[in-house]
Protein backbone atom coordinates (compact mmCIF):
# COMPACT_ATOMS: atom_id res chain seq x y z
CA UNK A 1 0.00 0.00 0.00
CA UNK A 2 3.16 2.05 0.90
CA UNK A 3 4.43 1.45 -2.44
CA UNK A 4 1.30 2.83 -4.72
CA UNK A 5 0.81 6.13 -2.19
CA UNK A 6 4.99 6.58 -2.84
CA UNK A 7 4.39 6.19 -6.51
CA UNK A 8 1.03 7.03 -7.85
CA UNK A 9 2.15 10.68 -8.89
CA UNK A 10 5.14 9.60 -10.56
CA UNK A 11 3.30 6.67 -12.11
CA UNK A 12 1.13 10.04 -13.04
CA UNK A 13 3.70 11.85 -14.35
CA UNK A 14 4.98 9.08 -16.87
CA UNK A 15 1.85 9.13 -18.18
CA UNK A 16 2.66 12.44 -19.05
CA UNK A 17 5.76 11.56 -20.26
CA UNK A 18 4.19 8.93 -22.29
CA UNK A 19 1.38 10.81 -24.15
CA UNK A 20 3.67 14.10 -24.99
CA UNK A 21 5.98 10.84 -26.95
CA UNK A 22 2.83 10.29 -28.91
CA UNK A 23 1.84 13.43 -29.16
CA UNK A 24 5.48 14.11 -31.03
CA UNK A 25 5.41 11.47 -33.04
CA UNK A 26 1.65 11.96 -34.43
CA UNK A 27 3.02 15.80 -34.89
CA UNK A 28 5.55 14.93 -36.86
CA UNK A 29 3.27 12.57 -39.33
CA UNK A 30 1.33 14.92 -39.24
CA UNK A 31 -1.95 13.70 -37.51
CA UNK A 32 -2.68 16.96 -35.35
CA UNK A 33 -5.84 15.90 -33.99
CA UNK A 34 -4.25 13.00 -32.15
CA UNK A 35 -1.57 15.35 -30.85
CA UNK A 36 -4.36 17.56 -29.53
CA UNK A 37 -5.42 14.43 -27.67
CA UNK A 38 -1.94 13.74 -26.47
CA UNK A 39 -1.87 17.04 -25.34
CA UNK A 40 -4.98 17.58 -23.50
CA UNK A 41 -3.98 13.92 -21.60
CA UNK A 42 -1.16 15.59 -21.00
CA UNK A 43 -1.94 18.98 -19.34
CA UNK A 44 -4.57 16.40 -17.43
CA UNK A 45 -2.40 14.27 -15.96
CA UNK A 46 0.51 16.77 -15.47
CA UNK A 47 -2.40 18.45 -13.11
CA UNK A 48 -3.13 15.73 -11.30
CA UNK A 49 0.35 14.39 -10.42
CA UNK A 50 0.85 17.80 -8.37
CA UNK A 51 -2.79 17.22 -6.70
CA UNK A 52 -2.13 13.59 -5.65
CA UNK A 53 1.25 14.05 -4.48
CA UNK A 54 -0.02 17.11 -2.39
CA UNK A 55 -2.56 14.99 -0.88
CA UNK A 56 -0.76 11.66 -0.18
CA UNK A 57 2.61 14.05 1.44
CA UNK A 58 4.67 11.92 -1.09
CA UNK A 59 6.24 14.55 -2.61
CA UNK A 60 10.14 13.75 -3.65
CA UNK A 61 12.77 14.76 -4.79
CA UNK A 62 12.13 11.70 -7.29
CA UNK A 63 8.92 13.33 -8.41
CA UNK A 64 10.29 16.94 -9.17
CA UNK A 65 13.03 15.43 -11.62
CA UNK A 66 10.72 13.43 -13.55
CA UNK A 67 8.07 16.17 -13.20
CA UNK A 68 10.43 18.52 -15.23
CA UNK A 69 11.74 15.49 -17.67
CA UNK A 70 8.17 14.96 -18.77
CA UNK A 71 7.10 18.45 -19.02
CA UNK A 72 10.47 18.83 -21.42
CA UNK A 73 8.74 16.35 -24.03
CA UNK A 74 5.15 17.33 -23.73
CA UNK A 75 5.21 21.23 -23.10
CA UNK A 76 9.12 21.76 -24.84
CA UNK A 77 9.69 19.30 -27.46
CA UNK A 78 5.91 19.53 -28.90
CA UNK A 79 5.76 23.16 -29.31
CA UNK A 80 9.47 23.41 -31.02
CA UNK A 81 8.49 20.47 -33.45
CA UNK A 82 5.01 22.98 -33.64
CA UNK A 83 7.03 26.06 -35.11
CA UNK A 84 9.37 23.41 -36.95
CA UNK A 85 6.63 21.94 -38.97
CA UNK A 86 4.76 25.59 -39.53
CA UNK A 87 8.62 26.74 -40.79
CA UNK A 88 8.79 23.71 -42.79
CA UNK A 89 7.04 24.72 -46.37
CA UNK A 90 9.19 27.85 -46.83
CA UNK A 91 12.93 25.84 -47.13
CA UNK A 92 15.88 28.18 -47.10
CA UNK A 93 13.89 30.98 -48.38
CA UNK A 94 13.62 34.25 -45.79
CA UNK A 95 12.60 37.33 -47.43
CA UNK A 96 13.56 36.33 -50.83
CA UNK A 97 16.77 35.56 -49.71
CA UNK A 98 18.12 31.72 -49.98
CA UNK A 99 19.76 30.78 -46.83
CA UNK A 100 22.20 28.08 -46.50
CA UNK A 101 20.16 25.71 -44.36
CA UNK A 102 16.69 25.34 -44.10
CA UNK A 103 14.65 27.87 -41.16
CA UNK A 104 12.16 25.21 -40.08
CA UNK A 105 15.17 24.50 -37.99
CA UNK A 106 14.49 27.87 -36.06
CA UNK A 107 11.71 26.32 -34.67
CA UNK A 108 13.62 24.50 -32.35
CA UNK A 109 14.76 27.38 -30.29
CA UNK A 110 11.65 27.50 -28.10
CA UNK A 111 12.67 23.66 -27.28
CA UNK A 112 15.85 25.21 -26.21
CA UNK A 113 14.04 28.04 -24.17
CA UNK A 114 11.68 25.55 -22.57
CA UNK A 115 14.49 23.55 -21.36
CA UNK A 116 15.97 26.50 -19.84
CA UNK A 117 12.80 27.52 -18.63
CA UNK A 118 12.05 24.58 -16.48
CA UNK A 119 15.42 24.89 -15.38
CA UNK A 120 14.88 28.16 -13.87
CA UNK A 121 11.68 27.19 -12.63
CA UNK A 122 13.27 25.03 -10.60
CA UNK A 123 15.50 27.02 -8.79
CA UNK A 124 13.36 29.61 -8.13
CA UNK A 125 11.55 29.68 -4.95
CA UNK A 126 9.59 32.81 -5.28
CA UNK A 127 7.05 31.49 -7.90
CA UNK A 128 4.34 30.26 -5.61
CA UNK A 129 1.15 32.58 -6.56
CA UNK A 130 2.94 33.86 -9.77
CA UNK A 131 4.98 32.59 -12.95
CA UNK A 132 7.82 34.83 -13.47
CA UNK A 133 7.46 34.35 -17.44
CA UNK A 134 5.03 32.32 -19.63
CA UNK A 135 5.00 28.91 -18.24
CA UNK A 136 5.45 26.05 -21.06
CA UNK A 137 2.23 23.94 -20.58
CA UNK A 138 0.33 27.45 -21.48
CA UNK A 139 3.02 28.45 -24.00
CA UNK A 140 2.24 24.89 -25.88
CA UNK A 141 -1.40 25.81 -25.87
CA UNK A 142 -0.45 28.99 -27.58
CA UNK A 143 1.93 27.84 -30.77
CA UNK A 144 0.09 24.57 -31.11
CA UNK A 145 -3.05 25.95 -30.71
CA UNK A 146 -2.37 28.48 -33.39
CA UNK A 147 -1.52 25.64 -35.73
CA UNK A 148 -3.94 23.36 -35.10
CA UNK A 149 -6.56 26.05 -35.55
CA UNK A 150 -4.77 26.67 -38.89
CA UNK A 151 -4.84 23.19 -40.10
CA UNK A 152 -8.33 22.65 -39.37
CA UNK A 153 -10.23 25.74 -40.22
CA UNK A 154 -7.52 27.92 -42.42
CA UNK A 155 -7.82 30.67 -39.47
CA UNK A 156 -4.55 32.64 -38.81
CA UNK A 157 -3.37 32.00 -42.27
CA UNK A 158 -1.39 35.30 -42.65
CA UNK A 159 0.18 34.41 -39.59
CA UNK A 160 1.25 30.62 -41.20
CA UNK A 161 1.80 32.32 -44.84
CA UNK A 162 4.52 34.32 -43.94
CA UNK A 163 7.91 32.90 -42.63
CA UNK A 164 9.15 35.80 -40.95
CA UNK A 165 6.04 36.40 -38.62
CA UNK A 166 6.67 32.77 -38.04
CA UNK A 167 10.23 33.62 -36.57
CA UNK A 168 9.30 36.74 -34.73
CA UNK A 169 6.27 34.28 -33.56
CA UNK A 170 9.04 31.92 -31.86
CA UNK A 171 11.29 34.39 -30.87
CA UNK A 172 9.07 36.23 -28.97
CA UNK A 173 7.40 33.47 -27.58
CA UNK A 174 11.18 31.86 -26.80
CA UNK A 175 11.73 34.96 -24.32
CA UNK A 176 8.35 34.75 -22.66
CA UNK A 177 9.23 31.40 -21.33
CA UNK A 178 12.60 33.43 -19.17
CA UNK A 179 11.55 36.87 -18.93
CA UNK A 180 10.68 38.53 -15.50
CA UNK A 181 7.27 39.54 -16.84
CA UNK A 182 4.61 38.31 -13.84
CA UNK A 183 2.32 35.54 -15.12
CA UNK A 184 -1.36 35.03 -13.29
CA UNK A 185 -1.08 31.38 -11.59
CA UNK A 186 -4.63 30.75 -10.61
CA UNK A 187 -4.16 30.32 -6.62
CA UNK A 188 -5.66 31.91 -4.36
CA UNK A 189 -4.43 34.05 -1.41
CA UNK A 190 -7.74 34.78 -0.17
CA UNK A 191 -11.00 34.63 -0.77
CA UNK A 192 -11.53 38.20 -0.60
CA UNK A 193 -13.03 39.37 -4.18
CA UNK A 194 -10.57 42.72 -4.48
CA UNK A 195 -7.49 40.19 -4.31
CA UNK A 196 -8.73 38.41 -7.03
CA UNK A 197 -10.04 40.42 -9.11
CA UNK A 198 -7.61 39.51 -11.66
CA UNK A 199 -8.30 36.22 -12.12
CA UNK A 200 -12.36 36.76 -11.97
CA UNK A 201 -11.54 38.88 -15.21
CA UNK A 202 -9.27 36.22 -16.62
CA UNK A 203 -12.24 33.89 -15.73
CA UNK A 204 -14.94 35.22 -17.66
CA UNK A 205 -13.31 36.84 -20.61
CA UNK A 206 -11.78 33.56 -21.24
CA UNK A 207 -15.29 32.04 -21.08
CA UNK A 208 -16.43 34.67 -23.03
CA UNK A 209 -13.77 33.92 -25.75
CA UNK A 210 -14.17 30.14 -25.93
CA UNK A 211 -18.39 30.83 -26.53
CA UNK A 212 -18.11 32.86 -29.14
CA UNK A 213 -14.63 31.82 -31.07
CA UNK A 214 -14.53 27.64 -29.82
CA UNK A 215 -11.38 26.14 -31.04
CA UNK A 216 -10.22 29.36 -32.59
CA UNK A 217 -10.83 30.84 -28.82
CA UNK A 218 -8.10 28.26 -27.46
CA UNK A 219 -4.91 30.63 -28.82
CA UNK A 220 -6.61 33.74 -28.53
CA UNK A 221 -7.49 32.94 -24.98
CA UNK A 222 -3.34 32.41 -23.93
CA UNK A 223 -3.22 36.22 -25.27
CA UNK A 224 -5.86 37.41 -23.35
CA UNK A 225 -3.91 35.50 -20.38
CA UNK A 226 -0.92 37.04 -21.48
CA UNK A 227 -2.50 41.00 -21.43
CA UNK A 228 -4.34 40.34 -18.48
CA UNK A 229 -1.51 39.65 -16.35
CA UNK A 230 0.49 42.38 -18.13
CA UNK A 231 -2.46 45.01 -16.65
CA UNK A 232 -2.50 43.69 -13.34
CA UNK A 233 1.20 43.43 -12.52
CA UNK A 234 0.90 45.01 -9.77
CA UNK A 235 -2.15 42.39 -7.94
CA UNK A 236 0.60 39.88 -9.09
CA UNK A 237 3.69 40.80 -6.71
């Protein structure tokens, strides 16, 4: 009994580990509804390995390194392989210009960003009510999201048409993940409605968005995330 309360959040968090695989691999062939499945099983069980080992006391030191190993496949290596297949089509063409290796590889930096991300995240002991940059879980909702909408209704096409929105696209999203911009984590200090006002905002414009735009809402509600917290820096700290 011992044994499953030690190890049903890493157990958990393999799962994770084991859906963001399949998620990759379906990504790459190019079957980006199953990835959306992979992801959402994901995010899902990446939730609930946190919530179980809060409320069995098994956390470890175990659990945090595979916590971060899986969220490096599902919420790093996904989205990098996301801006690698969008960059794909164009070759080694940039502005007219013919560059000497293909850009799709660009794509890959916000694999590289993610990994330091996580890193950081680690470290860093004052992110308990707050992420001090875009976390990568809601940064993979973003690029894939953007894609996937692409794909399956042709929305965001003169974002996809153009390779060097693309880069700026991955670039900016590769410094979100390690800037010192506060992000809204959705804990609560109180229960008080004026310290959480925030987050009641954040609450029903994202409902809002989701009604009225549905899968198209999933990307455009990370930006409303993202300009929320931006306005209310200051409820953040």
């Amino acid at each position: 009994m011992n044994f499953i309360k030690n190890n049903l959040a890493n157990a958990l968090t393999l799962a994770n580990l084991f859906a963001g695989c399949v998620g990759a691999i379906h990504l790459i062939l190019g079957d980006y509804q199953t990835t959306a499945i992979c992801l959402i099983l994901s995010s899902i069980f990446d939730f609930f390995d946190g919530f179980v080992s809060r409320a069995l006391k098994s956390n470890s030191n175990l659990g945090l390194q595979l916590d971060s190993l899986a969220d490096m496949v599902s919420f790093g290596v996904i989205p990098g392989l996301t801006m690698y297949k969008a960059l794909e089509p164009f070759g080694t063409e940039l502005l007219g210009l013919h560059l000497p290796f293909e850009i799709k590889y660009f794509g890959l930096l916000v694999t590289v960003f993610s990994c330091l991300r996580l890193a950081i995240f680690n470290l860093d002991e004052e992110q308990r009510y707050y992420f001090k940059g875009l976390n990568t879980p809601t940064n993979t909702v973003l690029l894939f999201g953007l894609y996937y909408a692409f794909k399956e209704t042709n929305y965001f096409s003169f974002l996809f048409e153009n390779e060097l929105l693309l880069i700026l696209l991955t670039i900016l999203t590769s410094w979100l993940l390690i800037s010192p911009i506060k992000m809204m984590a959705m804990k609560f200090k109180s229960k008080k409605i004026q310290d959480n006002y925030a987050k009641i905002v954040l609450i029903v414009g994202g409902i809002a968005i989701l009604a009225i735009f549905q899968i198209v809402g999933i990307p455009m509600l990370v930006i409303y995330y993202i300009l929320v917290s931006l306005v209310f820096q200051k409820e953040l700290s």
